[in-house]
Protein backbone atom coordinates (compact mmCIF):
# COMPACT_ATOMS: atom_id res chain seq x y z
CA UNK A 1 51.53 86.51 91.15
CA UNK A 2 54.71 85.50 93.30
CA UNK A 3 56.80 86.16 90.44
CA UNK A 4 55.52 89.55 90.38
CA UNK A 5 55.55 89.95 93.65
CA UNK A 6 59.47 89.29 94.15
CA UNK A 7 60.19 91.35 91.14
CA UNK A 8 58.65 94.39 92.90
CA UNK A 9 60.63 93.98 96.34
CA UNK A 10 63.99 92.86 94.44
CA UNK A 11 63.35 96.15 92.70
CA UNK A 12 63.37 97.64 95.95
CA UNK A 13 65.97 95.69 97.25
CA UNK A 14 68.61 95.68 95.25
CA UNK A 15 69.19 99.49 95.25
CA UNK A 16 69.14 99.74 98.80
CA UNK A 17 71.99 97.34 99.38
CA UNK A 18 73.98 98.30 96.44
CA UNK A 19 74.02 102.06 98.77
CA UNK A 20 74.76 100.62 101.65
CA UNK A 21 77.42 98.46 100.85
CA UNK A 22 79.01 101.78 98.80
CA UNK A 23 78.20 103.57 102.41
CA UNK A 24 80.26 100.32 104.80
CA UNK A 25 83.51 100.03 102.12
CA UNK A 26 83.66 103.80 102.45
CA UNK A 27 83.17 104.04 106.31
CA UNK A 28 85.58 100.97 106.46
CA UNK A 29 88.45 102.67 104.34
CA UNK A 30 88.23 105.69 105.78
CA UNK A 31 88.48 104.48 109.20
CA UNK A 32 91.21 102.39 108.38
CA UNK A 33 93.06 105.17 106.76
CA UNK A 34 92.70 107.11 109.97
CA UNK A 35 93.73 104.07 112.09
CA UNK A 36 97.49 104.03 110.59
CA UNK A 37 97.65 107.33 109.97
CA UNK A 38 97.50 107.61 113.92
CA UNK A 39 99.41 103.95 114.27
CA UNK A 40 102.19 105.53 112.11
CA UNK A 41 102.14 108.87 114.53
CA UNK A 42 102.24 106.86 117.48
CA UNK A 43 104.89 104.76 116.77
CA UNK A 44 106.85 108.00 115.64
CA UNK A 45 106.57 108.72 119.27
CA UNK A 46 107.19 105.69 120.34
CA UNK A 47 110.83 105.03 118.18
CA UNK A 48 111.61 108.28 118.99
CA UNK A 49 111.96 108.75 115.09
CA UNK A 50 110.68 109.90 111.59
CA UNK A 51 107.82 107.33 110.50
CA UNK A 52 106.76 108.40 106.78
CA UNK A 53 103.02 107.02 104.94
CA UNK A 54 103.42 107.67 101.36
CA UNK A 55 100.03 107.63 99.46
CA UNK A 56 100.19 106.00 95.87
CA UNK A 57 96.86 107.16 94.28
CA UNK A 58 97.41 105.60 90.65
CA UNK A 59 97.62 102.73 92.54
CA UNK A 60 95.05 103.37 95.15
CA UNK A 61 97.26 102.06 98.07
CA UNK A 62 99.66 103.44 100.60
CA UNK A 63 103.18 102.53 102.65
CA UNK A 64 103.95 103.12 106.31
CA UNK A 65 107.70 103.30 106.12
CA UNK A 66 109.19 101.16 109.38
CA UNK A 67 105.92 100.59 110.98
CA UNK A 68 105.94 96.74 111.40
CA UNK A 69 103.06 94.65 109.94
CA UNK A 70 101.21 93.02 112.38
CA UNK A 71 99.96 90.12 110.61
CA UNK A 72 103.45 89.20 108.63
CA UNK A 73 106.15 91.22 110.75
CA UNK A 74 107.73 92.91 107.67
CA UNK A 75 109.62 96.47 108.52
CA UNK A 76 106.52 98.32 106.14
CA UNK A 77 102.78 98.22 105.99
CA UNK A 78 101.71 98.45 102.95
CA UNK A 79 97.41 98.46 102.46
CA UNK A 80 95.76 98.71 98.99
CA UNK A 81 92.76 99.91 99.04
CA UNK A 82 91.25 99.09 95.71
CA UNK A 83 91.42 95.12 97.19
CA UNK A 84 88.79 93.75 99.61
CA UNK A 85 87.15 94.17 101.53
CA UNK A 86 87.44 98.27 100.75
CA UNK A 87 87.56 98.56 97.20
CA UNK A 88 87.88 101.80 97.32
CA UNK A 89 90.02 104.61 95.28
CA UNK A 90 92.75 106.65 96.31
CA UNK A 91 91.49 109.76 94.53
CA UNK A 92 94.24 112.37 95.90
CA UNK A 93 96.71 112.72 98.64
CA UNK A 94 98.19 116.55 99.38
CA UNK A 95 100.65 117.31 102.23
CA UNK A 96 102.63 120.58 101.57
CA UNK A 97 102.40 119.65 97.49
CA UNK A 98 103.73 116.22 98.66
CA UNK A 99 101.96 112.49 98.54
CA UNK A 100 103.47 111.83 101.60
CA UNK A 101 103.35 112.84 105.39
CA UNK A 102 106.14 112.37 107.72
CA UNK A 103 105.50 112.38 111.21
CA UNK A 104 108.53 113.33 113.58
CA UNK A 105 109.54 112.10 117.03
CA UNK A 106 107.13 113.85 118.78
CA UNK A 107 104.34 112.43 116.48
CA UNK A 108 103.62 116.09 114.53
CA UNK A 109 103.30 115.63 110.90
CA UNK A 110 105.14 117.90 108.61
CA UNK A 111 102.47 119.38 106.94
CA UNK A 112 98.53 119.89 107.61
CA UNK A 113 97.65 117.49 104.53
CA UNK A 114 94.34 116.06 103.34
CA UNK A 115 93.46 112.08 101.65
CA UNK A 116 90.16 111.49 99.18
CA UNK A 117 88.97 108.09 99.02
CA UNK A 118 86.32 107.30 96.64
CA UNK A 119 83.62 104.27 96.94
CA UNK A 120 81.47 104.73 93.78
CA UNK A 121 79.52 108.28 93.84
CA UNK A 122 80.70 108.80 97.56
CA UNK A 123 83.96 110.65 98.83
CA UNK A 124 85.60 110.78 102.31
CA UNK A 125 88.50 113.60 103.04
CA UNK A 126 90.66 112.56 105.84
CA UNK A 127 92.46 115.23 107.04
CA UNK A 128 95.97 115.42 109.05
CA UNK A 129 96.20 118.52 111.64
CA UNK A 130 99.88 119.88 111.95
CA UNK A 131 98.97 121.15 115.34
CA UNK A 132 97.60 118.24 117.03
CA UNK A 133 98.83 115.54 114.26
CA UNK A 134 95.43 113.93 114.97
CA UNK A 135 93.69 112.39 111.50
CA UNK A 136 89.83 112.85 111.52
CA UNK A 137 87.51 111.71 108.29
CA UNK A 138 84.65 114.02 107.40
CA UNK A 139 81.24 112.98 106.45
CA UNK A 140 80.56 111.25 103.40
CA UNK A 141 79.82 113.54 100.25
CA UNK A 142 77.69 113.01 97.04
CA UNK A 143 80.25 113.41 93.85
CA UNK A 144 77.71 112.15 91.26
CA UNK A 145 79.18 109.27 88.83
């Protein structure tokens, strides 16, 4: 009878926090994606100069060109998402036609551009506003997989 009875709530369970981990990873990259998007932009206006993220989505990871590292102090940060604790997917990044977005020295990106991330059947779009340069990540959306 205990067997049976913690085969019926692992079968409830398990589901459950199998979605909800999918739901945190994707929250978490999407939010970090926004953070340096807007760490890249400020330091743009900071420098007084160009500051470039170029998205690698074969790769699932992305550079910000001559934004320091905090954690090692190298000139670039580079982040891969597919590692932990995101493991997530780069599914597409579009500025202009361009994987890139370079923000100038007043912090305004090039081109209004959009990111896809991917955590198993869920999708965020962050999206870059040329007017206001701000990033903002929509709601998560159902893709099926």
């Amino acid at each position: 009878m205990v067997i049976a009875i913690i085969g019926v709530l692992s079968a409830v369970a398990v589901p459950r926090f199998s979605s909800a981990l999918v739901h945190r990873r994707l929250e978490a990259s999407a939010r970090r994606v926004v953070h340096d998007l807007t760490l890249a932009r400020r330091t743009a206006k900071i420098k007084s100069a160009l500051r470039t993220v170029n998205f690698y989505p074969g790769i699932d990871s992305y550079t910000l060109v001559l934004v320091q590292d905090r954690d090692f102090k190298t000139a670039n940060t580079a982040v891969r998402l597919s590692d932990a604790p995101f493991a997530a997917d780069l599914v597409s990044a579009n500025f202009g036609g361009f994987q890139k977005v370079i923000f100038d020295a007043f912090g305004q990106p090039d081109y209004t551009g959009t990111i896809v991330i991917q955590v198993g059947a869920f999708q965020k779009t962050i999206t870059v506003d040329k007017q206001t340069g701000s990033a903002t990540a929509s709601d998560a959306l159902y893709v099926g997989g």
